[in-house]
Protein backbone atom coordinates (compact mmCIF):
# COMPACT_ATOMS: atom_id res chain seq x y z
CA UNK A 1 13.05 42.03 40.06
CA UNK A 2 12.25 39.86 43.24
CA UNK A 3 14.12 37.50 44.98
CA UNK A 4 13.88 35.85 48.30
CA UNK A 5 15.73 33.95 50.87
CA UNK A 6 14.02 32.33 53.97
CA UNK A 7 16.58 32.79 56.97
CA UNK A 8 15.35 29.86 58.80
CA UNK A 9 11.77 28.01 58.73
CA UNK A 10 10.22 25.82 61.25
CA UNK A 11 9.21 25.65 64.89
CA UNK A 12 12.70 27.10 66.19
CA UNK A 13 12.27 30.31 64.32
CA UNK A 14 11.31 31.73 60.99
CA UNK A 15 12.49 34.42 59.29
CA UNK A 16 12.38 35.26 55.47
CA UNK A 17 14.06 38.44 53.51
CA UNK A 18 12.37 39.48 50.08
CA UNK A 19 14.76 41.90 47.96
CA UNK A 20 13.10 43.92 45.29
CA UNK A 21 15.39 45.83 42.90
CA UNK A 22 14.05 48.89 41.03
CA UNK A 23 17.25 50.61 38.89
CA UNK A 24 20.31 51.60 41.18
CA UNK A 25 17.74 50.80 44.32
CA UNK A 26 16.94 48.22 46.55
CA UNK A 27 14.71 47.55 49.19
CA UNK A 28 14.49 44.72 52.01
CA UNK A 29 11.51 43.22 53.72
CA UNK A 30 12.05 40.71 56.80
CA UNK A 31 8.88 38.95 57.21
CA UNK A 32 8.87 37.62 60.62
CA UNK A 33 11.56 37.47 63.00
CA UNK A 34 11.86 34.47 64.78
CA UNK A 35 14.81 34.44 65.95
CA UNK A 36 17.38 35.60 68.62
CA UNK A 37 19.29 39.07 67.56
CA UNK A 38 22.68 37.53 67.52
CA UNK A 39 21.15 34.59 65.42
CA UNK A 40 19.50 36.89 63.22
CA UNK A 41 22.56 39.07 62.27
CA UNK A 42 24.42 35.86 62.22
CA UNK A 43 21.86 34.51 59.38
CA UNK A 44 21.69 37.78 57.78
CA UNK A 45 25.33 38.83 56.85
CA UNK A 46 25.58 34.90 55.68
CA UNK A 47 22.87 36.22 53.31
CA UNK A 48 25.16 38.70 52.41
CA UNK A 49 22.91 41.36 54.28
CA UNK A 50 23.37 43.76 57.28
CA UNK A 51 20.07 44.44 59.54
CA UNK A 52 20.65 47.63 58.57
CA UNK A 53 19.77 46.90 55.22
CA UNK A 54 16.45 45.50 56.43
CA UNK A 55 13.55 48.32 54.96
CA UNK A 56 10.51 47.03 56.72
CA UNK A 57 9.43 44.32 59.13
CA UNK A 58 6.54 42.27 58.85
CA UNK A 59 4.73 40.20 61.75
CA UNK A 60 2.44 37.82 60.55
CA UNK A 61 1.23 36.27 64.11
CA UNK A 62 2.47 36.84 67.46
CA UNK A 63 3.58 32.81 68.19
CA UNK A 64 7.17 33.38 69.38
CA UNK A 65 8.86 31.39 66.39
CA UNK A 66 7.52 34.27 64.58
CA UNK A 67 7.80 37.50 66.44
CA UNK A 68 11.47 36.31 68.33
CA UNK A 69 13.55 39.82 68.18
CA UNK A 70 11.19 41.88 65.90
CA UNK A 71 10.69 44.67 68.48
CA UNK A 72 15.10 44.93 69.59
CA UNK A 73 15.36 45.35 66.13
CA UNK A 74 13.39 47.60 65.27
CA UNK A 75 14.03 49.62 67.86
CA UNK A 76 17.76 49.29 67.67
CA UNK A 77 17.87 50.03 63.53
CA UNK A 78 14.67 52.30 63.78
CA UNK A 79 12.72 49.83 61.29
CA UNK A 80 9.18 50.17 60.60
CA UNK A 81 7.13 47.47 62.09
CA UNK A 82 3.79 45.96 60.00
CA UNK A 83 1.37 43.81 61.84
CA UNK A 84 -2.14 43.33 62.56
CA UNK A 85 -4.04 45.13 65.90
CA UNK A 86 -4.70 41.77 66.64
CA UNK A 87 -1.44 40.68 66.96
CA UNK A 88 -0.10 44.04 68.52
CA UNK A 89 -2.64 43.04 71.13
CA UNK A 90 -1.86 39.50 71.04
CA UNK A 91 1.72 40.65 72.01
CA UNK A 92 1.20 42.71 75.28
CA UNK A 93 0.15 46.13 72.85
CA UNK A 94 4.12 46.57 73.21
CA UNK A 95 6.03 49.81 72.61
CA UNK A 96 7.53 49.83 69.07
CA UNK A 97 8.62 53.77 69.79
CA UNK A 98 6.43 55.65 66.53
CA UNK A 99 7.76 52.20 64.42
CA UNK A 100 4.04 50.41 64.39
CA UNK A 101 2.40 50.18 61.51
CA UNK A 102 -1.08 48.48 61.50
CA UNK A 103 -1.48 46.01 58.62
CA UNK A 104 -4.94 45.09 57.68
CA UNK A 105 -6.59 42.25 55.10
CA UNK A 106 -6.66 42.96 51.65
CA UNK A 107 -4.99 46.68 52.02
CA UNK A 108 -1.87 47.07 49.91
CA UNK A 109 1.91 48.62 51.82
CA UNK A 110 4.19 50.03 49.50
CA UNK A 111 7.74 49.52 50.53
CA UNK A 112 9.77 50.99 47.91
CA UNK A 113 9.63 49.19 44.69
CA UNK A 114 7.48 46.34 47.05
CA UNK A 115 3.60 46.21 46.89
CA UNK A 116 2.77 43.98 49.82
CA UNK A 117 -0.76 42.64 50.30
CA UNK A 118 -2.27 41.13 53.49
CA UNK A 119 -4.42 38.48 54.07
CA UNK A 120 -6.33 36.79 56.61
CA UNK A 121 -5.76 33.29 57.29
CA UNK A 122 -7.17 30.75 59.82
CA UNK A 123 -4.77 29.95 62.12
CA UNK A 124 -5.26 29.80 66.31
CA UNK A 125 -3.35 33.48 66.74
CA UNK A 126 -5.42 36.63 67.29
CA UNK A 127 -5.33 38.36 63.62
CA UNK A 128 -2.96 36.21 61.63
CA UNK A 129 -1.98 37.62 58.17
CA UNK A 130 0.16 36.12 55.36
CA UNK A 131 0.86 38.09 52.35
CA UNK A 132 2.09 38.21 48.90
CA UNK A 133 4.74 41.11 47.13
CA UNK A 134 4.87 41.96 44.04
CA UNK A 135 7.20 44.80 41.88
CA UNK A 136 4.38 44.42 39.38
CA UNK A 137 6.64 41.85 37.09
CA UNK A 138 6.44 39.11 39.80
CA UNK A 139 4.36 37.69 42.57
CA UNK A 140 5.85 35.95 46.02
CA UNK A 141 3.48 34.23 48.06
CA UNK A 142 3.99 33.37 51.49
CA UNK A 143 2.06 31.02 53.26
CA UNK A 144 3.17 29.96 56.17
CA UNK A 145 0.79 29.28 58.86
CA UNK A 146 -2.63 28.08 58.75
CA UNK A 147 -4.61 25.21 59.32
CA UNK A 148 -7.05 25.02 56.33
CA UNK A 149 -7.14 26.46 52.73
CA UNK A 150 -10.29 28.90 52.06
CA UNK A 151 -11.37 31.13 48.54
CA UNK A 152 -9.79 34.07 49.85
CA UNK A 153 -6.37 32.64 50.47
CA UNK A 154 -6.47 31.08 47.35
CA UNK A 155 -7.59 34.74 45.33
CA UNK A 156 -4.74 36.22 47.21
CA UNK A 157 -2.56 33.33 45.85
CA UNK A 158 -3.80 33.72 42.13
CA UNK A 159 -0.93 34.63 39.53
CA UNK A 160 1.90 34.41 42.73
CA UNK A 161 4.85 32.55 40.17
CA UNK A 162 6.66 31.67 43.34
CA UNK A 163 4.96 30.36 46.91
CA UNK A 164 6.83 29.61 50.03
CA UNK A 165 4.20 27.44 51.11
CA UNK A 166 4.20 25.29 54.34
CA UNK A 167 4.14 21.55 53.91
CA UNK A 168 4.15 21.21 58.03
CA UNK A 169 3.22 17.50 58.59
CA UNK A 170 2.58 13.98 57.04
CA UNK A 171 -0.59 13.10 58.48
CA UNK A 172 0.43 9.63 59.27
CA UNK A 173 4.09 10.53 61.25
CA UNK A 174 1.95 13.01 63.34
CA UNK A 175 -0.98 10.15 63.96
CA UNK A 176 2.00 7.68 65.36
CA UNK A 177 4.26 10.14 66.64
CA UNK A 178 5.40 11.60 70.16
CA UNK A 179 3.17 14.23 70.61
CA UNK A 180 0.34 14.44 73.10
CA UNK A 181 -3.28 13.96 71.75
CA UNK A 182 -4.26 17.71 72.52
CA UNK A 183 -1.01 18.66 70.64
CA UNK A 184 -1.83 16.30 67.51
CA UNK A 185 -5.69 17.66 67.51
CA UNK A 186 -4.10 21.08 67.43
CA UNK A 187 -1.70 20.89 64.92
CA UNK A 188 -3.91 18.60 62.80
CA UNK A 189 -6.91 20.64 63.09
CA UNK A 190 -8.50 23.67 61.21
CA UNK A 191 -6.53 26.51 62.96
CA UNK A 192 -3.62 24.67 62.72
CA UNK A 193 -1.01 24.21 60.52
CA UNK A 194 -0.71 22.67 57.16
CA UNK A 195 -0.04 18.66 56.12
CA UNK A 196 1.67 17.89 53.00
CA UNK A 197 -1.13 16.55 50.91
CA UNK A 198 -3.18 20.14 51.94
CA UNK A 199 0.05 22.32 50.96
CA UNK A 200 0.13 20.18 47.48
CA UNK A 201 -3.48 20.74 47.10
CA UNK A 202 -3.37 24.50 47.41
CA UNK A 203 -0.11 24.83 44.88
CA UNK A 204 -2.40 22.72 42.73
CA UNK A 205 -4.91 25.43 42.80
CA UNK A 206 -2.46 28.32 41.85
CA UNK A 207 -0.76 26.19 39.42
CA UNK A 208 -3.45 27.43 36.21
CA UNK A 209 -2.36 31.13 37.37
CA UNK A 210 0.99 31.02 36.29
CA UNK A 211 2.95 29.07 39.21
CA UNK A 212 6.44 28.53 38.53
CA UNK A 213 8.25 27.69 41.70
CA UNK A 214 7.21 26.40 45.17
CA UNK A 215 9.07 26.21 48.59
CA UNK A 216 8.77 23.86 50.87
CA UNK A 217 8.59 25.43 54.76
CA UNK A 218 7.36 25.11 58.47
CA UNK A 219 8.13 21.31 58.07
CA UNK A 220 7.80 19.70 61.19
CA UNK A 221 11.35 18.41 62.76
CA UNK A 222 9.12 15.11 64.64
CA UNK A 223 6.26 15.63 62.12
CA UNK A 224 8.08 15.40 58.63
CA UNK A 225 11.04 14.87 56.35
CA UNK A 226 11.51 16.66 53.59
CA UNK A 227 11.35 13.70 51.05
CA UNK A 228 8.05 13.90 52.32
CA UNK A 229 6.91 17.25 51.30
CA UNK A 230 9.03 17.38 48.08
CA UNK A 231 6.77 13.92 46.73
CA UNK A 232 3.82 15.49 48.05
CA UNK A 233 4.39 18.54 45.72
CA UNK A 234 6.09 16.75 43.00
CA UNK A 235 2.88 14.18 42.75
CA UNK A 236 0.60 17.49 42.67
CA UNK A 237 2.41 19.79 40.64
CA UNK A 238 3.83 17.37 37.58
CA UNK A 239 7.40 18.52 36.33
CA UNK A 240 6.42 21.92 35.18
CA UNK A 241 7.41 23.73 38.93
CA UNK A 242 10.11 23.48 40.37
CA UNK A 243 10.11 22.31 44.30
CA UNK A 244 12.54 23.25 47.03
CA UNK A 245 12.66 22.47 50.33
CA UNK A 246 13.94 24.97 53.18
CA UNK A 247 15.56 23.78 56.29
CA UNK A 248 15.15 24.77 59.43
CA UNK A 249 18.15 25.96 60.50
CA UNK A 250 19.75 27.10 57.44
CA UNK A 251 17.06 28.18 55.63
CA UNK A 252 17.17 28.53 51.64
CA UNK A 253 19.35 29.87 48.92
CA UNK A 254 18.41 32.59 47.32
CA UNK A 255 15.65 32.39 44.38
CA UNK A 256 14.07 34.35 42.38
CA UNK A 257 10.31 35.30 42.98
C-alpha cells in the first residue's frame, strides 16, 4: 500500500513524503526538501511523522525551493541522500558525509517495500529527474518540474494510478502579469515549467493506463489559482479521476497512491 502527502508545493518550498507499507513495516521517502529545518519538522509531525521516520531523501534538481535543508538533514538523522551527478555538481559537489547516493535515468532504487524509478526531464537545472514509486500494487507519479512533455516522460508515466502533476501557470495570467519579460520567456518556455492546459494534456495521456487520481502542484502564487488548474484537469480528464489541488503552504492531505 502507498500513500502520499505533499508537505508544501510551490515556489516557497516543496516537499512531498510517500509511505509504503509492507506487513508490520513501513518505509518513508521525502522527495525534495524545500524547506527550512524548523519548517520541515514543523510540517512533518503535523503529518503525523518525525524526520526520523524519513527512510530516504530524494533531490530532484538543485533550485533552492527544492534542495532547502536536504543536506542538515541528512546529516543530522544520517539519511541517505538520492540525486543526480548533475545536480550534486549543480550544488557546489557538497559533503553529504558517505549519505550520497547517485540516481540515474531509468535505473530502479529500492527503498524498502519502495521501487523508485528516475527519469529525465527538461527543465533549465543541470540533471533534473522526476520519478515514479511503486510497491508493485500501485504507481505514484511525480511530476513536478519541467517545461515540456516528451515520449519518455510519458512511458515513465504509463500505468502511474495517481500523479502529482504540476499545473504551474495559466498562460494568459502569466502573459498580463507582473513578471519581467525574461522571467515570463523563462517560465513559459521549454525548460520551464508547466501551464495548466500542458499538465491536463499529459494526465490525458496517462489516463488509458489506468489513471485514477491527479494532484494539482507547483501552481504559481502570481501565475495561477487553483480554480484554474482544477477546470483545466476536470475539462481533460471527464469525471472518471478525481482532481486535487495542493497548496502551497499547507500542502495536501493524505491520499492514497
Amino acid at each position: 500500500m502507498i500513500r502520499f502527502k505533499s508537505l508544501g508545493s510551490g515556489s516557497t518550498g516543496n516537499a512531498t513524503v510517500v509511505q509504503a507499507r509492507d506487513g508490520t513495516r513501513t518505509t518513508h521517502l521525502l522527495v525534495d526538501c524545500g524547506l527550512g529545518i524548523r519548517q520541515l519538522d514543523k510540517r512533518l509531525g503535523q503529518a503525523g511523522m518525525l524526520a526520523e521516520q524519513v527512510d530516504a531523501i530524494f533531490i530532484t534538481h538543485e533550485h533552492a525551493d527544492h534542495i532547502g535543508c536536504a543536506q542538515s538533514l541528512a546529516l543530522r538523522e544520517r539519511i541517505p541522500v538520492y540525486m543526480s551527478e548533475g545536480t550534486w555538481l549543480g550544488l557546489g559537489q557538497p559533503d553529504f558525509d558517505g549519505l550520497l547516493r547517485i540516481a540515474r535515468d531509468s535505473t530502479d532504487i529500492d527503498i524498502g517495500p519502495l521501487q523508485v524509478r528516475p527519469f529525465t526531464v527538461p527543465h533549465d537545472a543541470r540533471e533534473p529527474l522526476q520519478l515514479t514509486c511503486t510497491d508493485g500494487n500501485s504507481r505514484l507519479g511525480v511530476l513536478t518540474d519541467l517545461g515540456q512533455s516528451t515520449p519518455h516522460v510519458i512511458s515513465h508515466l504509463s500505468g502511474c494510478a495517481t500523479l502529482l502533476l504540476e499545473c504551474n501557470h495559466d498562460p494568459g495570467m502569466l502573459a498580463s502579469g507582473p513578471y519581467p519579460y525574461f522571467l515570463k520567456r523563462r517560465v513559459g518556455g521549454g525548460w520551464g515549467h508547466l501551464a495548466n492546459d500542458a499538465a491536463a494534456a499529459i494526465a490525458q495521456a496517462v489516463l488509458a493506463h489506468g489513471l485514477k487520481r491527479v494532484v494539482a502542484a507547483h501552481l504559481s502564487e502570481q501565475n495561477n489559482r487553483p480554480a484554474l488548474a482544477r477546470a483545466a484537469l476536470a475539462t481533460s480528464l471527464g469525471d472518471s479521476v478525481e482532481v486535487h489541488v495542493a497548496d502551497g503552504a499547507t500542502g495536501s492531505d493524505w491520499l492514497d497512491a
